[in-house]
Every structure is written in structure tokens, then in C-alpha cells.
N, C-alpha and C. Protein backbone atom coordinates (compact mmCIF):
# COMPACT_ATOMS: atom_id res chain seq x y z
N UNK A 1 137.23 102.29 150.99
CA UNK A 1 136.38 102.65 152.13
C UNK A 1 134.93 102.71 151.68
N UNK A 2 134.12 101.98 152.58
CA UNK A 2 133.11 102.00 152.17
C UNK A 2 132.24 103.40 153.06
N UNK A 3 131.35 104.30 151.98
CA UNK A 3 130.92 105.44 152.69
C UNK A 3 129.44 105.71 152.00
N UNK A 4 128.98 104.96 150.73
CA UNK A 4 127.97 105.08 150.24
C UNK A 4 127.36 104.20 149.37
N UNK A 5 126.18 103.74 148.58
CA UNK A 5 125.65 102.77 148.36
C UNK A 5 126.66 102.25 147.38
N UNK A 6 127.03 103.40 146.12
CA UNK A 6 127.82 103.13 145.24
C UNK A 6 129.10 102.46 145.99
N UNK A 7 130.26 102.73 146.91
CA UNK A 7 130.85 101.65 147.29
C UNK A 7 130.93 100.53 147.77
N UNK A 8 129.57 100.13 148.39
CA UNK A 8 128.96 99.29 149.12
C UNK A 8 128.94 98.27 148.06
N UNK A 9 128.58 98.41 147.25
CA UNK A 9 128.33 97.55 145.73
C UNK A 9 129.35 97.24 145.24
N UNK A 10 130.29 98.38 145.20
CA UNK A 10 131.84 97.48 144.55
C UNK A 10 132.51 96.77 145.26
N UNK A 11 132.42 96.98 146.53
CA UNK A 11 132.86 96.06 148.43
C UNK A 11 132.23 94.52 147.91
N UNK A 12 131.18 94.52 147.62
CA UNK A 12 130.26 93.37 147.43
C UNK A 12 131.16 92.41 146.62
N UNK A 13 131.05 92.64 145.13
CA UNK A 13 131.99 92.24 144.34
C UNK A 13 133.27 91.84 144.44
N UNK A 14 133.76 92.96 145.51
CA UNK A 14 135.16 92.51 145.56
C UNK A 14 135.45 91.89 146.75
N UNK A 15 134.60 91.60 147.74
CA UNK A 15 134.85 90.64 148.78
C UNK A 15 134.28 89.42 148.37
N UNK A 16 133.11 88.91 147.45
CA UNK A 16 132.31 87.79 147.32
C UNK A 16 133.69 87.35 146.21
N UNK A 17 133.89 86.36 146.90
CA UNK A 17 134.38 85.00 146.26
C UNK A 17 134.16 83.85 144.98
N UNK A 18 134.57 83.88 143.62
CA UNK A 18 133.29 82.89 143.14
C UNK A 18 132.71 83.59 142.38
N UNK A 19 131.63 83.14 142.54
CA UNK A 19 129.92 83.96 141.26
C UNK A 19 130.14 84.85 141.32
N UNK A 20 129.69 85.09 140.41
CA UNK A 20 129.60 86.66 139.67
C UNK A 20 128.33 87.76 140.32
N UNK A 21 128.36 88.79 140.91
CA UNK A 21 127.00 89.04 141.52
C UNK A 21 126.81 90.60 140.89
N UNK A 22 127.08 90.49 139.31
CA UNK A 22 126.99 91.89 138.37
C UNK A 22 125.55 91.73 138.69
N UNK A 23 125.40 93.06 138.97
CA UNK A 23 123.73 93.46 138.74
C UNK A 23 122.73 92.78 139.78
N UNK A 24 123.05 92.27 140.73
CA UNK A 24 122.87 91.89 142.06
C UNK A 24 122.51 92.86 143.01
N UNK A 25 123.62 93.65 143.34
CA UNK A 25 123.90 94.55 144.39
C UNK A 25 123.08 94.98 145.05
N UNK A 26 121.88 95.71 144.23
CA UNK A 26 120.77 96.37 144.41
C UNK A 26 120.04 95.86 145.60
N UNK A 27 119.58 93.53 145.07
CA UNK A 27 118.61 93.62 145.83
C UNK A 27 119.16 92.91 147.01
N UNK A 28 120.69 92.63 147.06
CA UNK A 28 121.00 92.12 147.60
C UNK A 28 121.36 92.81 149.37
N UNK A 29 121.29 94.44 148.78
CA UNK A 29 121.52 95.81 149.67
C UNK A 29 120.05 95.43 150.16
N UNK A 30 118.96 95.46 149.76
CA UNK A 30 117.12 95.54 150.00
C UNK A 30 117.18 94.48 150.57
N UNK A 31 117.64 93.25 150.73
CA UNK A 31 117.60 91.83 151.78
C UNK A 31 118.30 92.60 152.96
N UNK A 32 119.37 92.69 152.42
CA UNK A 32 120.34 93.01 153.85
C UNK A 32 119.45 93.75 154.98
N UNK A 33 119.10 94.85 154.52
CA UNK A 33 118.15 95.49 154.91
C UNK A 33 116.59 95.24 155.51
N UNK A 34 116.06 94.82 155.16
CA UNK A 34 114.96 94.06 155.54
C UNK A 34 115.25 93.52 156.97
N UNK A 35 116.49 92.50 156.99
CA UNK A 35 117.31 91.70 157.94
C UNK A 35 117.41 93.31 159.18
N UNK A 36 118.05 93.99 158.38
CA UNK A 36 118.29 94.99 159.54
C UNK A 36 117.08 95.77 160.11
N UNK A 37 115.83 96.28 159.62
CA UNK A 37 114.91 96.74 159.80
C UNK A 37 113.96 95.83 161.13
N UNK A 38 114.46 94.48 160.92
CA UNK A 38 113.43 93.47 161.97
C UNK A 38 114.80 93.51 162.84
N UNK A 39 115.68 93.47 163.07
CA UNK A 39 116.86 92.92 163.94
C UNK A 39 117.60 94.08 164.96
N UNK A 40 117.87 95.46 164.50
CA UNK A 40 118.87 96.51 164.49
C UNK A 40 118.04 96.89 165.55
N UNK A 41 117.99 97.59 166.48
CA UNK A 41 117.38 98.54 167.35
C UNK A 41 118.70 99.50 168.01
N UNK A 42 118.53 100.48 167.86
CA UNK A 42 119.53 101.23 168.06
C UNK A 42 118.98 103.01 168.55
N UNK A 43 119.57 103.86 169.06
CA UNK A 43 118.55 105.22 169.31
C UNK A 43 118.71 105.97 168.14
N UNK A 44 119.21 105.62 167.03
CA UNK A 44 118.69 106.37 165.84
C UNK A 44 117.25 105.88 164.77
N UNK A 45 117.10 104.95 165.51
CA UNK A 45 115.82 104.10 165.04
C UNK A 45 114.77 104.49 165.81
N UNK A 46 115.07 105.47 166.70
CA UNK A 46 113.66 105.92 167.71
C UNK A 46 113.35 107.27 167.24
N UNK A 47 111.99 107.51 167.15
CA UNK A 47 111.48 109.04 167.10
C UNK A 47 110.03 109.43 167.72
N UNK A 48 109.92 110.37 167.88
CA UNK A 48 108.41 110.75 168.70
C UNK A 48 107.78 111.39 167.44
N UNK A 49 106.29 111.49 167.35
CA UNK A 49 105.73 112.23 166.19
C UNK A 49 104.40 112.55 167.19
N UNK A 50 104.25 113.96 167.25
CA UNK A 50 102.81 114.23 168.18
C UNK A 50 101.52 114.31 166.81
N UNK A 51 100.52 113.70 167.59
CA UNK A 51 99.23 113.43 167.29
C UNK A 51 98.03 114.80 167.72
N UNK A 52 98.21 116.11 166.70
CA UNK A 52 97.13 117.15 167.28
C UNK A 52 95.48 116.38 167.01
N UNK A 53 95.07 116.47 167.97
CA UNK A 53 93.84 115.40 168.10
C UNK A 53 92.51 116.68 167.52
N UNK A 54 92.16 116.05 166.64
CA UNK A 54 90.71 117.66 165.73
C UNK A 54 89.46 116.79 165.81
N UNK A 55 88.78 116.10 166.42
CA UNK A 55 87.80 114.77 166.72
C UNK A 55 88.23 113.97 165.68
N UNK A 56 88.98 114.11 164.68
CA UNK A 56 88.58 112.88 163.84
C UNK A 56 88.72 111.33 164.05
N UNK A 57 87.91 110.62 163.44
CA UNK A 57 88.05 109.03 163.69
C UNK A 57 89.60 108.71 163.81
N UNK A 58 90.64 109.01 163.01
CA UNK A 58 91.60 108.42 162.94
C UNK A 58 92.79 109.18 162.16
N UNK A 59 93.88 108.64 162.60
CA UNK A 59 94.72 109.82 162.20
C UNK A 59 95.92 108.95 161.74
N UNK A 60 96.54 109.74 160.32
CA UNK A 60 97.75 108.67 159.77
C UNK A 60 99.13 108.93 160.54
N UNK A 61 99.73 107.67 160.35
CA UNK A 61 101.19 107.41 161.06
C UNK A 61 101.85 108.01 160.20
N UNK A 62 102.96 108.26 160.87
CA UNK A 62 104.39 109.03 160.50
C UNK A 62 104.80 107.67 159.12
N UNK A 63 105.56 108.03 158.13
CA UNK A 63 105.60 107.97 156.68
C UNK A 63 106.83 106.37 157.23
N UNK A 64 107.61 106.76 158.02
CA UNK A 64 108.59 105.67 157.91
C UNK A 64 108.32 104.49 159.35
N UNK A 65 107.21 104.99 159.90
CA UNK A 65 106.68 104.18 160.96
C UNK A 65 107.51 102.42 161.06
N UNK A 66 107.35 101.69 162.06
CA UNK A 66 107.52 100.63 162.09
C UNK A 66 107.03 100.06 163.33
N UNK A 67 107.40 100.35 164.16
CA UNK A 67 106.98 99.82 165.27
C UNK A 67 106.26 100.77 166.52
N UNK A 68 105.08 100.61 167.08
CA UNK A 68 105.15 101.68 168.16
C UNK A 68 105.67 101.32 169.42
N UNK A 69 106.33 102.04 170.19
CA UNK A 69 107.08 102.49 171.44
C UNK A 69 106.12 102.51 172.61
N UNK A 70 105.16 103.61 172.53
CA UNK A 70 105.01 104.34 173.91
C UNK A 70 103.43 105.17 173.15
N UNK A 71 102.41 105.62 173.72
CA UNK A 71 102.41 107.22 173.15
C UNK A 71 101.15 107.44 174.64
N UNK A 72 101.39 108.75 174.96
CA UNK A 72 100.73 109.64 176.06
C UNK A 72 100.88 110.96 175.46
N UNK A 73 99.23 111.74 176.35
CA UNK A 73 99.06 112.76 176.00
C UNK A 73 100.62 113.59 176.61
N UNK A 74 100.72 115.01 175.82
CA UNK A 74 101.62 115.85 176.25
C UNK A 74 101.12 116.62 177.53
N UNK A 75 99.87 116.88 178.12
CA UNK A 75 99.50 117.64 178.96
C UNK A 75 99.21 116.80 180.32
N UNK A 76 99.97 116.99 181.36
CA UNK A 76 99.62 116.52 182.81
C UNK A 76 98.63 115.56 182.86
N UNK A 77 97.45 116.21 182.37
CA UNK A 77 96.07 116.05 183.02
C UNK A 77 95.07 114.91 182.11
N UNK A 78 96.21 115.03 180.94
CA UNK A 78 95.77 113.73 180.06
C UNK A 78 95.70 111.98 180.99
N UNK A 79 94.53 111.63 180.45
CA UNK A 79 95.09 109.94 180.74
C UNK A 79 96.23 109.32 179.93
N UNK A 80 96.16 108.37 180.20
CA UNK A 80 97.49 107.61 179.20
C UNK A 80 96.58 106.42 178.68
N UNK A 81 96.35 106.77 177.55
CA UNK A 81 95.34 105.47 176.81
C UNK A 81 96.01 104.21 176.76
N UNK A 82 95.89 103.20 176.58
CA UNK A 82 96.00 101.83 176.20
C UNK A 82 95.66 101.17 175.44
N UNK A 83 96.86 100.42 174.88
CA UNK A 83 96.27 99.81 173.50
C UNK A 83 95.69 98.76 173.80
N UNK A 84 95.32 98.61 172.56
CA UNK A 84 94.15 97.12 172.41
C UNK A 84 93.80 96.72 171.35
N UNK A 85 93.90 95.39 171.11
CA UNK A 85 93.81 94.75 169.43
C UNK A 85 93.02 95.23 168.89
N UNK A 86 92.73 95.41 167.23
CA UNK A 86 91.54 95.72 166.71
C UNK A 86 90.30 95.43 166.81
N UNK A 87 90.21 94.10 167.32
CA UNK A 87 89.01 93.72 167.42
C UNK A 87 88.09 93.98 169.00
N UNK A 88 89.09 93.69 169.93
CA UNK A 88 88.74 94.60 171.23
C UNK A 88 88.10 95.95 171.24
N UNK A 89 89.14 96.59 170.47
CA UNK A 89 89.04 98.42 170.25
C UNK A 89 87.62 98.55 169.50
N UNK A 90 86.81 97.80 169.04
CA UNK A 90 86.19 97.97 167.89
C UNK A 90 84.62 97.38 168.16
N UNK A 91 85.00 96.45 168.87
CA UNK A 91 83.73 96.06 169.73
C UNK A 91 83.45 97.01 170.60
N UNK A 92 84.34 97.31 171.23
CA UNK A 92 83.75 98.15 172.74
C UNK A 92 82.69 99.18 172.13
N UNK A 93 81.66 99.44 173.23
CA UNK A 93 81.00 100.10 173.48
C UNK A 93 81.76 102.17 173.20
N UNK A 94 80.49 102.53 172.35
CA UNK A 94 81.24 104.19 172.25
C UNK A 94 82.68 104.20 172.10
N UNK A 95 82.79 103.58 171.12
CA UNK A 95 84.16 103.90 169.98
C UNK A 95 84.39 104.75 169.38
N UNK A 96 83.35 105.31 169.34
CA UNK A 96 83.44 106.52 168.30
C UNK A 96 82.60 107.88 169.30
N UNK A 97 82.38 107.42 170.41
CA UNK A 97 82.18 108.81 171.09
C UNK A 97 83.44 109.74 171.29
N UNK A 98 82.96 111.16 171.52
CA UNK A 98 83.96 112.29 171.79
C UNK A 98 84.45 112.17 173.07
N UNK A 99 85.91 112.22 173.56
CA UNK A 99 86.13 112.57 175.29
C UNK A 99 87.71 112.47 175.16
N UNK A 100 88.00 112.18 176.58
CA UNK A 100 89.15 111.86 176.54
C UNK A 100 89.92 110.18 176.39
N UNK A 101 90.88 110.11 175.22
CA UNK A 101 90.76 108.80 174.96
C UNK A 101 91.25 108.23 176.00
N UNK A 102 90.86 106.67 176.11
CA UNK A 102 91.32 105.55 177.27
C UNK A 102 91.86 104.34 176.31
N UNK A 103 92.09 104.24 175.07
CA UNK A 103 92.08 103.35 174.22
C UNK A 103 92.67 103.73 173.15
N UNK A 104 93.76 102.71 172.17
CA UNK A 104 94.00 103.37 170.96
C UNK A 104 94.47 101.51 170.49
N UNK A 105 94.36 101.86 168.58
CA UNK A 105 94.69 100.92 168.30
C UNK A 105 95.30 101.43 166.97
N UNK A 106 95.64 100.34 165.52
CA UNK A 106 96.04 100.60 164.85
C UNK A 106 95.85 99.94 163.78
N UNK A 107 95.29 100.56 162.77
CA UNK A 107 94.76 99.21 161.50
C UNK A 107 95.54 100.09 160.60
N UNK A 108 96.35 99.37 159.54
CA UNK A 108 96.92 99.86 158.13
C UNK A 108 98.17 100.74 158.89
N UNK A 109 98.01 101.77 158.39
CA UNK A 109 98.84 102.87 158.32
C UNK A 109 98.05 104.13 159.32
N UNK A 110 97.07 103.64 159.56
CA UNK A 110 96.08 104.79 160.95
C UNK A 110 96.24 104.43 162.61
N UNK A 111 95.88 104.97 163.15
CA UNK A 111 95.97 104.74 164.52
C UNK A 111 94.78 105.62 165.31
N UNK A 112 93.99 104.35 165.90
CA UNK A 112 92.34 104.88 166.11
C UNK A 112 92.44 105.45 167.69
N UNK A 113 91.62 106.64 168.23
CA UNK A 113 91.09 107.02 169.66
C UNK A 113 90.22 105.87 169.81
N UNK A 114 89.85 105.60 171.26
CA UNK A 114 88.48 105.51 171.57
C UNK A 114 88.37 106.07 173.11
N UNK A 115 87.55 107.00 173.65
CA UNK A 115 86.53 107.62 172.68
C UNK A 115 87.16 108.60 171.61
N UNK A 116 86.77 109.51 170.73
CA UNK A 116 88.21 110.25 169.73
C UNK A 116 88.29 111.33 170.90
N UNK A 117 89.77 111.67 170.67
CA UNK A 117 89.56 113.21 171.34
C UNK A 117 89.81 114.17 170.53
N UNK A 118 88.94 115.16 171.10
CA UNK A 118 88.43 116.81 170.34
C UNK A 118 89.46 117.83 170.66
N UNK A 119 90.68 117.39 170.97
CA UNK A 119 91.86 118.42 171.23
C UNK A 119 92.67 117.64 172.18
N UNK A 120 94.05 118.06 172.52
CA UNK A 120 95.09 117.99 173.23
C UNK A 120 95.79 117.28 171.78
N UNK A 121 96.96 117.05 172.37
CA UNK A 121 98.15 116.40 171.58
C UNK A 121 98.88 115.37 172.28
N UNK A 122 98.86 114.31 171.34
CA UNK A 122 99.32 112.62 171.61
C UNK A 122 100.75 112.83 171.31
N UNK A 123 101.60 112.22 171.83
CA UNK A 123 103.09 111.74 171.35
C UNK A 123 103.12 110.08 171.31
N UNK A 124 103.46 109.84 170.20
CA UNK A 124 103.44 108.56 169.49
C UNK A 124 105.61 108.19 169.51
N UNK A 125 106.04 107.70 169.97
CA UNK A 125 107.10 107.20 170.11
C UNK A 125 107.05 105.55 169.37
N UNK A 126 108.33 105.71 168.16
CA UNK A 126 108.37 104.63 167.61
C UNK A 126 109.54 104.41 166.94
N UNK A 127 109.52 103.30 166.36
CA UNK A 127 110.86 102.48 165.49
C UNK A 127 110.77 102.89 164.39
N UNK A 128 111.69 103.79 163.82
CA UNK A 128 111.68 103.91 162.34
C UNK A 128 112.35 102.68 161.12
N UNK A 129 112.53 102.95 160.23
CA UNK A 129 112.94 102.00 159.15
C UNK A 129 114.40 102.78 159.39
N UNK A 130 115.15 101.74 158.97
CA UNK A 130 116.38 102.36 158.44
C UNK A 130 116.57 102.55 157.04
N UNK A 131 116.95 104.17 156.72
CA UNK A 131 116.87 104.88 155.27
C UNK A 131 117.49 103.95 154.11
N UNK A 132 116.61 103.46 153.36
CA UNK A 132 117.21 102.87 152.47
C UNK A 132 118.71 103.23 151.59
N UNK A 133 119.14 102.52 151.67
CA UNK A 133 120.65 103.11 151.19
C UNK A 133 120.93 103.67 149.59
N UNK A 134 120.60 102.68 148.83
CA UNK A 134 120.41 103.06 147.81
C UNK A 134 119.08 104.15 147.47
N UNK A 135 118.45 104.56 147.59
CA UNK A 135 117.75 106.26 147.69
C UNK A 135 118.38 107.25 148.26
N UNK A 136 118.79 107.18 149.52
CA UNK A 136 119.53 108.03 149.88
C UNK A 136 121.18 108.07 149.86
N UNK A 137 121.57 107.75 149.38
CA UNK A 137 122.89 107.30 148.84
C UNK A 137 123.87 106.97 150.27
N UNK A 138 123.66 107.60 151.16
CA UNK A 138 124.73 107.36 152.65
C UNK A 138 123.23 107.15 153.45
N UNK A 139 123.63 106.70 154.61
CA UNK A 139 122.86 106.88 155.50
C UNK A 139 123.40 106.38 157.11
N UNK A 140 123.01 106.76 158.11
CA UNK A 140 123.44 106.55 159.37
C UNK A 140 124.39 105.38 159.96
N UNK A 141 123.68 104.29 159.15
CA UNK A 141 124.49 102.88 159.59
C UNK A 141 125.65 102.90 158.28
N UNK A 142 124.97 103.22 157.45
CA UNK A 142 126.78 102.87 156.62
C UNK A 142 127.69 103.50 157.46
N UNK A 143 127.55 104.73 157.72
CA UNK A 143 128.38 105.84 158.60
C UNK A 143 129.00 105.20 159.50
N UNK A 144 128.36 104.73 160.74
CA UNK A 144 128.38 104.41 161.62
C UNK A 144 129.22 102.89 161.34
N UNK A 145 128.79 102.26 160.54
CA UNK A 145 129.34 100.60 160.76
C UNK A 145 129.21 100.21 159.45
N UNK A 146 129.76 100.29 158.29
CA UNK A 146 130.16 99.96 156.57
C UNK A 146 129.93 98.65 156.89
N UNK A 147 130.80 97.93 157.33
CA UNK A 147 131.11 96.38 157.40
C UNK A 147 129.80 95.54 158.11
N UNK A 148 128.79 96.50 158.97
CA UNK A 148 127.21 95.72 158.77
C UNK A 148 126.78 95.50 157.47
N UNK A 149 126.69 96.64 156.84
CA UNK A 149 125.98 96.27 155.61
C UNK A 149 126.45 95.88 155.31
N UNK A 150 127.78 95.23 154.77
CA UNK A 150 128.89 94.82 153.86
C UNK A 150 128.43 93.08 154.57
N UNK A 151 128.63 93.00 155.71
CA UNK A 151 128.22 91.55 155.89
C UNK A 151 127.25 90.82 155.76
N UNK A 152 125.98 92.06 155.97
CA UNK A 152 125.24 91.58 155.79
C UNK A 152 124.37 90.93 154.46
N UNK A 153 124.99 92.16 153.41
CA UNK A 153 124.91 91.68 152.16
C UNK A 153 125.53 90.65 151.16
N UNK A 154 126.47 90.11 151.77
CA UNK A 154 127.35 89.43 151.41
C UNK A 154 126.62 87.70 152.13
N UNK A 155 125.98 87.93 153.19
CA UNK A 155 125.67 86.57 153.95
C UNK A 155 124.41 86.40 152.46
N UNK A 156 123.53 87.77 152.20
CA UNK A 156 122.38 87.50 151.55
C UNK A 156 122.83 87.03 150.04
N UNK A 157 124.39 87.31 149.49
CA UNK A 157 125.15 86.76 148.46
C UNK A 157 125.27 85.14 148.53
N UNK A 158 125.45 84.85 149.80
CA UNK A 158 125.77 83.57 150.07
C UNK A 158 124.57 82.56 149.80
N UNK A 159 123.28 82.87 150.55
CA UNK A 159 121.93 82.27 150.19
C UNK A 159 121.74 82.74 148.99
N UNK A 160 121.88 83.73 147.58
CA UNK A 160 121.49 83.84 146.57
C UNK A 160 121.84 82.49 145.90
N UNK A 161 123.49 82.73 145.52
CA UNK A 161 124.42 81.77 144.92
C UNK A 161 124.45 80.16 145.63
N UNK A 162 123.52 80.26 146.75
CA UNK A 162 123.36 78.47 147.17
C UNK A 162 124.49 77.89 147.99
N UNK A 163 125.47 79.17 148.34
CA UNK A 163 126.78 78.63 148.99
C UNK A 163 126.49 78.48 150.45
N UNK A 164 126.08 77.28 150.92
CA UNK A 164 125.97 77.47 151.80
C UNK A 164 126.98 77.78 153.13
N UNK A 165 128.27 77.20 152.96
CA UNK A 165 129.57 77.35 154.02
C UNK A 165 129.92 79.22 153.62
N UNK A 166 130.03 79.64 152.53
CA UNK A 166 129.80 80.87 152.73
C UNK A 166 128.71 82.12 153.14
N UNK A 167 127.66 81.53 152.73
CA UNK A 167 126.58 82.03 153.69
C UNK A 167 126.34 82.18 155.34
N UNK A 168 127.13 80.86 155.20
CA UNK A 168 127.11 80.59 156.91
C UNK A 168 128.41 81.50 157.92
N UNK A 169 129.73 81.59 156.76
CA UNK A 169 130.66 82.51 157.31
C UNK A 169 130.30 83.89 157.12
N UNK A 170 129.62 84.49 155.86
CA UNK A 170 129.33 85.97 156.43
C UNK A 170 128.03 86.21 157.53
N UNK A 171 127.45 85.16 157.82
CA UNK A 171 125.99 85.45 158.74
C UNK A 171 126.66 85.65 159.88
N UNK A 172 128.03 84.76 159.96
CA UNK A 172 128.85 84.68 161.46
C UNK A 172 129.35 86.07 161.81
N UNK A 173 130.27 87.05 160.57
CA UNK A 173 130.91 88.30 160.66
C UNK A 173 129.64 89.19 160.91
N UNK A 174 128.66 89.27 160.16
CA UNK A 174 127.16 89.84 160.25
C UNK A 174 126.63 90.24 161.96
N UNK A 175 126.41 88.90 162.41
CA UNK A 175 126.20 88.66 163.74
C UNK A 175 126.72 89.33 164.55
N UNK A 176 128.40 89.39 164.58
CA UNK A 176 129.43 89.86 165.45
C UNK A 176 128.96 91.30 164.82
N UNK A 177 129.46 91.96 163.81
CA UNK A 177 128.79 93.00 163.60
C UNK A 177 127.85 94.08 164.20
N UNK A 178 126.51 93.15 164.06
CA UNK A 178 125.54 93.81 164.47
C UNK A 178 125.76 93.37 165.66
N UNK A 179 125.72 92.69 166.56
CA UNK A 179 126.01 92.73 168.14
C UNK A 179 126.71 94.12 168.37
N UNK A 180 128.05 94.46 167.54
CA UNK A 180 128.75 95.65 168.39
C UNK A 180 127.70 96.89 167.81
N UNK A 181 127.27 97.09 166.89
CA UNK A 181 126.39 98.06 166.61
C UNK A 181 125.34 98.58 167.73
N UNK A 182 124.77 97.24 167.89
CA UNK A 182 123.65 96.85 168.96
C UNK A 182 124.28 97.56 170.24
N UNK A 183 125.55 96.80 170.92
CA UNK A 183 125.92 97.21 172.26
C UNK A 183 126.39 98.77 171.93
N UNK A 184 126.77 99.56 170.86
CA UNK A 184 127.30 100.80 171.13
C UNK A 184 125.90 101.97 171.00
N UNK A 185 124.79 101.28 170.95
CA UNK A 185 123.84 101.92 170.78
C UNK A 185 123.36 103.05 171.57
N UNK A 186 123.87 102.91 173.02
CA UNK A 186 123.43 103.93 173.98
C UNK A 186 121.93 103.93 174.36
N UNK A 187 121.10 102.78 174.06
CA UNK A 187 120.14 102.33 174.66
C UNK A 187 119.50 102.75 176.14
N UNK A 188 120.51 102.24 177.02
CA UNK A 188 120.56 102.34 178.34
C UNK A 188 121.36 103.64 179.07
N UNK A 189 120.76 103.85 180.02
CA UNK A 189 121.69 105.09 180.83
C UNK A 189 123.49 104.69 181.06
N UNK A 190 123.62 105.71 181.15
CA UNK A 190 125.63 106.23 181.05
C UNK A 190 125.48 105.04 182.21
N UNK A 191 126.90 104.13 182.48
CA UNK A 191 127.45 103.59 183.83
C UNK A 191 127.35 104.05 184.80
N UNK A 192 126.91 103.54 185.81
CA UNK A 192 127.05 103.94 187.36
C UNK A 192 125.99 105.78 187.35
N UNK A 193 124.97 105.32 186.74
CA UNK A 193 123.90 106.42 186.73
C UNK A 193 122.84 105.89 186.62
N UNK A 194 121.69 106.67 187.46
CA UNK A 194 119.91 105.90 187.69
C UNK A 194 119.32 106.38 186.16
N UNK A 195 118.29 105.64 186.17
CA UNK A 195 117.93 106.66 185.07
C UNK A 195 117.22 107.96 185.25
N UNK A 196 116.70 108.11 186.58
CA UNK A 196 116.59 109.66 187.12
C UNK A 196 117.59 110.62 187.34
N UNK A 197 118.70 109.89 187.13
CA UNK A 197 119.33 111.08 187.18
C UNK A 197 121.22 110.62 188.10
């Protein structure tokens, strides 16, 4: 049973066919992954992180960031800013004045006001990474679905070793895989319910 990185690695071995993939495992878990980080969307991949706004120019993203979602002030009476490429955000006129923002963007690892605001609190809704497995030894999707990672690492076995008909059969189990992952995600509201309610 696969339940943590350490079995995940001996799964590897003992499902790959052929070559030898001693001392592999590692980066072959860090491909898989990668694959899953751009592909997976699921509601354990979503989180909110609020933004206490103190005037400053710019304020750093949450540590495992990936994608942003959504973000509006928490208070009624806030506007709801809008993003806009860097170079838009950056030209405009009073970018760096104080008020309430109408504008936000995002360079590096920051995420800019314009104009900044001098108080309230932003909620930033976004895509996290999925926890690397090997650091954290288990993590949500092994839990949840062993045989993703297991396929998926095994398809990235297949492109290592040049096989291509086996590459091409675990990308196929992979696929099916992550599809059911995907559909059990709970994305969408319960059956035969609005999303109001």
C-alpha cells in the first residue's frame, strides 16, 4: 500500500518494468509533480490569505502561492479592485497615491495596490502547490489517490528510460487517474442545488 513517499518509491521500482530506476525516485516524484501542480485543480488546492493593508507599496504573497483566484476587500464598503498587467498598473497615473485601491497587480512574489490602501483588509484567494511529497513525507493526494502519483511517476519513468510505448501506457492510467481525482473534487455545488442555496 502505498501511503508515503518512502512507499511510493518502492511502488516505482516494483511496477516499472525493465531499467533499473535505483536512485531515480526522487526526481522522478519532483516531475510527477510539477505535472500535477500545472494540471490538478481540486478544493484542497484553494486557500484565502487576507492582505492587512499599512500604506505600504507592496505586500508579499502567501509562501506556497501559485495561482490567483479572486481577491476583494473584506468590508461592504470596499471597492473590488481589478487586476491589470504590470505594465498597465505601472504606467497609470498615481500609482503610488494613498486611497482606496481600484487596481492590483503582481510582479515576483509581491502583489501591488494602486492607489495603496492605508487600512482595511484584502482577501487574496488562490491555488496552492501541492506539498511536496518527499519533504513532507504523506501528503493529501497520496492519501486521497496513491495510484496518481504512482502513475504519474512511472509515465515520467517512461520518458526518462526513452520507452516510449511505456511512457505512453502509464500517461494513459495517469490521465484516467487524474480525471477521477479531478471529477471527485467537489468543485461545483452538491446535485440538484443553486449555488445560493
Amino acid at each position: 500500500m502505498i501511503t508515503n513517499y518512502a512507499t511510493l518509491a518502492a511502488a516505482i521500482l516494483d511496477w516499472y518494468e525493465g531499467d533499473d530506476l535505483s536512485g531515480q525516485q526522487s526526481n522522478l516524484v519532483q516531475l510527477a509533480e510539477v505535472d500535477l501542480n500545472l494540471r490538478l485543480m481540486t478544493r484542497q488546492r484553494y486557500a484565502t490569505y487576507d492582505i492587512v493593508a499599512t500604506g505600504a507599496v507592496s505586500y508579499a504573497l502567501p509562501t506556497a502561492f501559485r495561482k490567483p483566484l479572486f481577491l476583494v476587500g473584506t468590508a461592504v464598503t470596499q471597492p473590488k479592485p481589478e487586476w491589470q498587467t504590470p505594465e498597465v498598473f505601472f504606467s497609470r497615473v498615481g500609482a503610488y497615491a494613498s486611497g482606496d485601491p481600484d487596481a492590483y497587480t503582481f510582479v515576483g512574489s509581491d502583489i501591488y495596490f494602486a492607489p495603496n490602501p492605508t487600512g482595511g483588509t484584502y482577501r487574496l484567494g488562490y491555488t496552492l502547490d501541492i506539498p511536496p511529497l518527499e519533504s513532507n513525507t504523506t501528503n493529501w493526494l497520496c492519501t486521497l489517490s496513491p495510484n496518481t502519483y504512482l502513475f504519474a511517476a512511472l509515465w515520467m519513468a517512461g520518458l526518462y528510460v526513452q520507452d516510449d510505448p511505456a511512457a505512453a501506457r502509464w500517461k494513459a492510467h495517469y490521465e484516467g487517474a487524474l480525471a477521477l481525482v479531478q471529477g471527485d473534487s467537489l468543485l461545483s455545488p452538491p446535485s440538484g442545488r443553486s449555488v445560493a442555496g
